[in-house]
PDB file of N, CA and C in Angstrom:
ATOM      1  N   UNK A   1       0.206  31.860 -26.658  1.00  0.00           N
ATOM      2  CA  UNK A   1      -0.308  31.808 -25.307  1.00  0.00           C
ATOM      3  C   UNK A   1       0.284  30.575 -24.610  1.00  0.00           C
ATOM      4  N   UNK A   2       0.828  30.547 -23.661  1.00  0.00           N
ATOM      5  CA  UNK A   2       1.424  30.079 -22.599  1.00  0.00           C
ATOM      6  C   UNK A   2       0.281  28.734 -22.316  1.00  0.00           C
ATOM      7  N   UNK A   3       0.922  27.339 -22.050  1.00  0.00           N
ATOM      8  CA  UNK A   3      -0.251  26.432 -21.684  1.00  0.00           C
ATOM      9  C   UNK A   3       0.177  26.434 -20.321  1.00  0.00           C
ATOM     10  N   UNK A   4      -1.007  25.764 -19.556  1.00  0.00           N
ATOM     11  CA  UNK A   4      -0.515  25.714 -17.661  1.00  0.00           C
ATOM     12  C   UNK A   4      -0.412  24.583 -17.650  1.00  0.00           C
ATOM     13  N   UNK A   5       0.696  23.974 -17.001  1.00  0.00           N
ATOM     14  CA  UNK A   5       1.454  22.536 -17.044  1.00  0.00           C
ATOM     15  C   UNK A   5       1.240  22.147 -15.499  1.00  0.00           C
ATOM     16  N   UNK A   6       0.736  21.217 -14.808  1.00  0.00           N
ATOM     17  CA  UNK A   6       0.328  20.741 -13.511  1.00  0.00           C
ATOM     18  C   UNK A   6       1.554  20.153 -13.646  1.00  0.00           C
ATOM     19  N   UNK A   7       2.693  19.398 -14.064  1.00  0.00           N
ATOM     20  CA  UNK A   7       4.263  19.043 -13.454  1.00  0.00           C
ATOM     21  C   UNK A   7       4.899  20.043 -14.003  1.00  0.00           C
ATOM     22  N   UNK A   8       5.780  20.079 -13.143  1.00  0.00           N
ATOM     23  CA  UNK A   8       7.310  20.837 -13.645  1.00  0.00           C
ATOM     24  C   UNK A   8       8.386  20.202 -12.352  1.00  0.00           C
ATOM     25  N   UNK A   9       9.558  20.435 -13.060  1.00  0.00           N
ATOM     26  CA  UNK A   9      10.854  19.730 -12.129  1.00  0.00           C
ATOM     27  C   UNK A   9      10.930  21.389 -11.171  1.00  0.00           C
ATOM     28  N   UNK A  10      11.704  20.776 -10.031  1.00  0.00           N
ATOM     29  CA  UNK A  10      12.164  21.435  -9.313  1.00  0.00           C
ATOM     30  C   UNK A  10      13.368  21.134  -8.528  1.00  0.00           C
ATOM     31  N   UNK A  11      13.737  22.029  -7.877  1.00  0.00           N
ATOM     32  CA  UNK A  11      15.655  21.662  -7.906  1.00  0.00           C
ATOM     33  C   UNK A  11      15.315  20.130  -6.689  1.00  0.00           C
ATOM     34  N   UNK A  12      14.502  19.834  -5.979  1.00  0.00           N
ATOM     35  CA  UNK A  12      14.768  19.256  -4.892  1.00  0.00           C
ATOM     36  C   UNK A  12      13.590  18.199  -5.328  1.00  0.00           C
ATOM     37  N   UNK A  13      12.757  17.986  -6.700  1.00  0.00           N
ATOM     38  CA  UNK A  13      11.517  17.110  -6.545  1.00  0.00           C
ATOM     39  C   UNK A  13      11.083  17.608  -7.833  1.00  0.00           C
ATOM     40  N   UNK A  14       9.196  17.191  -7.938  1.00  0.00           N
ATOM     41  CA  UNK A  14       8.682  17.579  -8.997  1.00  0.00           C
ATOM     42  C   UNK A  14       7.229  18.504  -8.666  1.00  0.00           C
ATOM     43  N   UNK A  15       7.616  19.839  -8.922  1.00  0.00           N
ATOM     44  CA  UNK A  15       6.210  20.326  -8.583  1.00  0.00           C
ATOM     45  C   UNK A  15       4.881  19.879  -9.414  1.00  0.00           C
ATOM     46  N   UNK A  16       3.669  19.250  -8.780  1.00  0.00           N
ATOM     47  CA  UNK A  16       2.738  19.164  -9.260  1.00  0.00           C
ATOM     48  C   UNK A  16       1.300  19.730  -8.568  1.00  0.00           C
ATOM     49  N   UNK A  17       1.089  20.720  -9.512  1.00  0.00           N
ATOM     50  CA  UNK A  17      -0.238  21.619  -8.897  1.00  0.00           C
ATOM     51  C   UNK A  17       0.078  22.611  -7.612  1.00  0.00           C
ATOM     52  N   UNK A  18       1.560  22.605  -7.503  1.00  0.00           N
ATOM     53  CA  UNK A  18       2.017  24.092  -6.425  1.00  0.00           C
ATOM     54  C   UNK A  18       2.386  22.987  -5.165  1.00  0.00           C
ATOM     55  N   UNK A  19       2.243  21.608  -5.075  1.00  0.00           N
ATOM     56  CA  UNK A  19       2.585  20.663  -4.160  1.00  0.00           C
ATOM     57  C   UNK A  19       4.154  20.473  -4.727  1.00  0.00           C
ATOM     58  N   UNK A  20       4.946  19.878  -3.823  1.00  0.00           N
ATOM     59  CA  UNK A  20       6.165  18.923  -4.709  1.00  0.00           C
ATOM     60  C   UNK A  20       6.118  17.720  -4.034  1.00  0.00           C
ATOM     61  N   UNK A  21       6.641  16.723  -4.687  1.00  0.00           N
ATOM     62  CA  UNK A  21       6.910  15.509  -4.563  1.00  0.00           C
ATOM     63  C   UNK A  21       8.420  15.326  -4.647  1.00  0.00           C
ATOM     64  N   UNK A  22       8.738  15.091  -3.369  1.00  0.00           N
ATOM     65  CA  UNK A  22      10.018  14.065  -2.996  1.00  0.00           C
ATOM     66  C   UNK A  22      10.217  13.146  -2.899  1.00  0.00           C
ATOM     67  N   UNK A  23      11.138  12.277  -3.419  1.00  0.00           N
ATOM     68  CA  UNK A  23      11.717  10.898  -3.456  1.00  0.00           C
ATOM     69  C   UNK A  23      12.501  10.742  -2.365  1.00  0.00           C
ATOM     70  N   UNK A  24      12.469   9.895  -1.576  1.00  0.00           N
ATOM     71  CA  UNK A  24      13.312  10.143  -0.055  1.00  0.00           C
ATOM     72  C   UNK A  24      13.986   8.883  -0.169  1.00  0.00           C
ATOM     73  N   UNK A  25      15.866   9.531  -0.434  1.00  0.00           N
ATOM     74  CA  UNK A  25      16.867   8.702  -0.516  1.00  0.00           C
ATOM     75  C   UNK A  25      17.014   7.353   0.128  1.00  0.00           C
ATOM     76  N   UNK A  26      16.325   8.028   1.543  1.00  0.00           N
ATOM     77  CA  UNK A  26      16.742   6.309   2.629  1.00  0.00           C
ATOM     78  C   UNK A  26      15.875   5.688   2.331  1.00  0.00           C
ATOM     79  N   UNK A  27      14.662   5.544   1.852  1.00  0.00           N
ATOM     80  CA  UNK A  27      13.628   4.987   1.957  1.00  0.00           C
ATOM     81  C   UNK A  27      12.878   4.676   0.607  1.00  0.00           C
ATOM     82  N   UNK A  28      13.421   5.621  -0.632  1.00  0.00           N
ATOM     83  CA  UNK A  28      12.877   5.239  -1.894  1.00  0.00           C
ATOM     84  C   UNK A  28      11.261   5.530  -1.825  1.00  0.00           C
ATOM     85  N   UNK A  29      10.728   5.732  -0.835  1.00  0.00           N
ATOM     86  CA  UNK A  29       9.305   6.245  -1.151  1.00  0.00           C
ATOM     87  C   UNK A  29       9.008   7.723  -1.255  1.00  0.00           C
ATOM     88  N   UNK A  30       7.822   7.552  -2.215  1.00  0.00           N
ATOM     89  CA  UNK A  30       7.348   9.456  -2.147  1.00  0.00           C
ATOM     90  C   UNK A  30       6.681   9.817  -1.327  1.00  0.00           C
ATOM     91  N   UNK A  31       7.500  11.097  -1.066  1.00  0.00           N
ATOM     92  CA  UNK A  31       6.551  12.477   0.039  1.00  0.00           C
ATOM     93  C   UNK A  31       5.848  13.731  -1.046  1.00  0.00           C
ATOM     94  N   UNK A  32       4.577  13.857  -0.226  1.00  0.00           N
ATOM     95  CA  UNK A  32       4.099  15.300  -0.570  1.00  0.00           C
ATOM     96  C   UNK A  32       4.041  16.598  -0.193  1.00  0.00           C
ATOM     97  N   UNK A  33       5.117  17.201  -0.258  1.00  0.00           N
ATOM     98  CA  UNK A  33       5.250  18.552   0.727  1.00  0.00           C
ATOM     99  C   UNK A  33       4.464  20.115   0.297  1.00  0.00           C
ATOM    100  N   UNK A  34       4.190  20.640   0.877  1.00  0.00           N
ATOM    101  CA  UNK A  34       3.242  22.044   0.588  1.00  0.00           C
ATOM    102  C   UNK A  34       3.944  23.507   1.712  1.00  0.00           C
ATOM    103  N   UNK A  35       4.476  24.059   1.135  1.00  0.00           N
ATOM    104  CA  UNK A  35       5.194  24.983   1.342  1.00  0.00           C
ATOM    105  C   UNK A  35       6.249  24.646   2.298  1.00  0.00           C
ATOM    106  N   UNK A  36       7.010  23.213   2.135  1.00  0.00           N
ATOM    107  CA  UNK A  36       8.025  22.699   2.954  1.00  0.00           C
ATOM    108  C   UNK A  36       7.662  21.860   4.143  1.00  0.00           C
ATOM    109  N   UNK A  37       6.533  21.765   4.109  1.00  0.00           N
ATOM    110  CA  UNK A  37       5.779  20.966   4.852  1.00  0.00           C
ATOM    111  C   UNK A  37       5.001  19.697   4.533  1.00  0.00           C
ATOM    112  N   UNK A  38       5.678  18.294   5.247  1.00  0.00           N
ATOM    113  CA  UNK A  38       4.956  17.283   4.541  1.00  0.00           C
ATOM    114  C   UNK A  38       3.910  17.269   5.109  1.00  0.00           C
ATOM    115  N   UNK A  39       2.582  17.238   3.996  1.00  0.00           N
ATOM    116  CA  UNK A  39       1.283  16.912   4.168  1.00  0.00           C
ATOM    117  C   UNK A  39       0.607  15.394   3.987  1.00  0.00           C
ATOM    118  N   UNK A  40       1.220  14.390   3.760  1.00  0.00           N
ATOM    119  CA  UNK A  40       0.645  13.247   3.779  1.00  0.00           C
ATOM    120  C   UNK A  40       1.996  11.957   3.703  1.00  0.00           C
ATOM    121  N   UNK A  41       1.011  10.867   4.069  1.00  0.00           N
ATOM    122  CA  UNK A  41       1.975   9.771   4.597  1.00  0.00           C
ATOM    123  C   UNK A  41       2.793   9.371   3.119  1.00  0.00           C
ATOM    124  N   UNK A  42       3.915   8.854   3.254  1.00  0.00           N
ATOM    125  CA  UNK A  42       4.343   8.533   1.952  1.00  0.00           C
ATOM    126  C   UNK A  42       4.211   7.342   1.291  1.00  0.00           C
ATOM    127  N   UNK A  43       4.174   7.350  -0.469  1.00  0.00           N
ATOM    128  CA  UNK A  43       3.925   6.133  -1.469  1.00  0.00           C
ATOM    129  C   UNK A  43       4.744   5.625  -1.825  1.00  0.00           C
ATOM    130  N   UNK A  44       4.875   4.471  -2.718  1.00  0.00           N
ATOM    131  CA  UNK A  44       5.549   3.825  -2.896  1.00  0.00           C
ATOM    132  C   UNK A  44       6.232   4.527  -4.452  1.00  0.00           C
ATOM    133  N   UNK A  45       5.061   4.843  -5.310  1.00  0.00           N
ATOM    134  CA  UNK A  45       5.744   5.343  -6.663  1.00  0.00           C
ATOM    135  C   UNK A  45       4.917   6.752  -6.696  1.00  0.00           C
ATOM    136  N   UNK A  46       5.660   7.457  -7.546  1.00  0.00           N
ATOM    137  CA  UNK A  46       5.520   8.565  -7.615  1.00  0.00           C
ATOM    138  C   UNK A  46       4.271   8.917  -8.531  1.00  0.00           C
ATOM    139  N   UNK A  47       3.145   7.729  -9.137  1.00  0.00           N
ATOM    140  CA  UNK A  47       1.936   7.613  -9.691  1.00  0.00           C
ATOM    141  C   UNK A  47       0.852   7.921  -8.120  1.00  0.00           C
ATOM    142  N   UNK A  48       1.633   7.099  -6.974  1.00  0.00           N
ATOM    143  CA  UNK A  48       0.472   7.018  -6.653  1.00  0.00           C
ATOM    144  C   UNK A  48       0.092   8.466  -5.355  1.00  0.00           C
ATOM    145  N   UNK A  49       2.030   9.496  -5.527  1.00  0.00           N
ATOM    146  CA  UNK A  49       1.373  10.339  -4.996  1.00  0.00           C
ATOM    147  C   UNK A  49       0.467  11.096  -5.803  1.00  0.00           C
ATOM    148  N   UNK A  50       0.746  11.056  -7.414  1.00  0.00           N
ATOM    149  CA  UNK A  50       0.087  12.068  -8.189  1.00  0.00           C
ATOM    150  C   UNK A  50      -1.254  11.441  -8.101  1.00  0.00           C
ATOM    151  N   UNK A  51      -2.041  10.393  -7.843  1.00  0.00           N
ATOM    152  CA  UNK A  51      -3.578  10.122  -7.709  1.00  0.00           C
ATOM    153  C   UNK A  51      -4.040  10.284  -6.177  1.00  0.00           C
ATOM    154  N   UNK A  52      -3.028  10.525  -5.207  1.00  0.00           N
ATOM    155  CA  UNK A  52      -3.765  10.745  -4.253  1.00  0.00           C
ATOM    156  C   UNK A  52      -3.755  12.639  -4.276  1.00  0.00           C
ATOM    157  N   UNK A  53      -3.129  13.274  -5.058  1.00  0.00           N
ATOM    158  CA  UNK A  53      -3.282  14.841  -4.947  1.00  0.00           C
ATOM    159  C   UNK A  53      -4.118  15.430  -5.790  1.00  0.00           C
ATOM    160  N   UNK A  54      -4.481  14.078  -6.989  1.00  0.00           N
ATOM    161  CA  UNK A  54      -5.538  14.594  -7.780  1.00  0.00           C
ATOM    162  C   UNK A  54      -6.666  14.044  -7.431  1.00  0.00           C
ATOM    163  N   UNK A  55      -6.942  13.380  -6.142  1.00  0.00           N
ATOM    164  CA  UNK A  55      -8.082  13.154  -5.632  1.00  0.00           C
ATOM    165  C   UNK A  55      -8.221  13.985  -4.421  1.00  0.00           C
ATOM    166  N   UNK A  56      -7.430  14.912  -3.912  1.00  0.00           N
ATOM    167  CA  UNK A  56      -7.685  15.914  -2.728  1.00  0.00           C
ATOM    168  C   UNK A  56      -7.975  17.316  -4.322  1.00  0.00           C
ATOM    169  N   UNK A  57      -7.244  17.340  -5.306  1.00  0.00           N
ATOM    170  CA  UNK A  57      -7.619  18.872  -6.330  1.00  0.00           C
ATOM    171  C   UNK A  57      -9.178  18.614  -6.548  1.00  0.00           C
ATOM    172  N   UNK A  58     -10.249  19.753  -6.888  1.00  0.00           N
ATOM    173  CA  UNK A  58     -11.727  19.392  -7.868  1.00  0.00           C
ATOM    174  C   UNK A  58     -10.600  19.771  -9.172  1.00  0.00           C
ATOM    175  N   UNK A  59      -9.864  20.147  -9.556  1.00  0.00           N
ATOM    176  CA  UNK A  59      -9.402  20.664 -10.928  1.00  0.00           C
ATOM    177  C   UNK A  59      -9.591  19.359 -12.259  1.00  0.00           C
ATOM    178  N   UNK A  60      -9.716  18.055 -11.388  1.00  0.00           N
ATOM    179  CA  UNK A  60      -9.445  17.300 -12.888  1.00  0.00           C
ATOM    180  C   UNK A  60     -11.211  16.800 -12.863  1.00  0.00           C
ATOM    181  N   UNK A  61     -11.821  16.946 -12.364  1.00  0.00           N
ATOM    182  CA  UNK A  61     -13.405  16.795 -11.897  1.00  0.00           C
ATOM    183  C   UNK A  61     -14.376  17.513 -12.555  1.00  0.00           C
TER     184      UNK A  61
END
């Protein structure tokens, strides 16, 4: 049986939880995009987009 993995790579970022996270070349900070659309302001490391998306999920709650 198949486990469900909240990261996986993707050609352009890292999907986590159906969101991806981009690293933005000029700027070195992370974006959170949702169906190509950025949804929130960007972080500095890529920890702190994954705690601000697991504080918008109930999944880890």
């Amino acid at each position: 049986m198949p486990t469900r993995c909240k990261m996986s790579q993707s050609a352009d970022g890292i999907l986590y939880y159906g969101y991806e996270l981009k690293r933005n070349l000029r700027t070195g900070r992370w974006e959170i995009y949702w169906k190509d659309r950025r949804v929130e302001q960007d972080f500095a490391t890529q920890a702190e987009a994954e705690e601000w998306l697991d504080e918008q999920i109930p999944l880890n709650r």
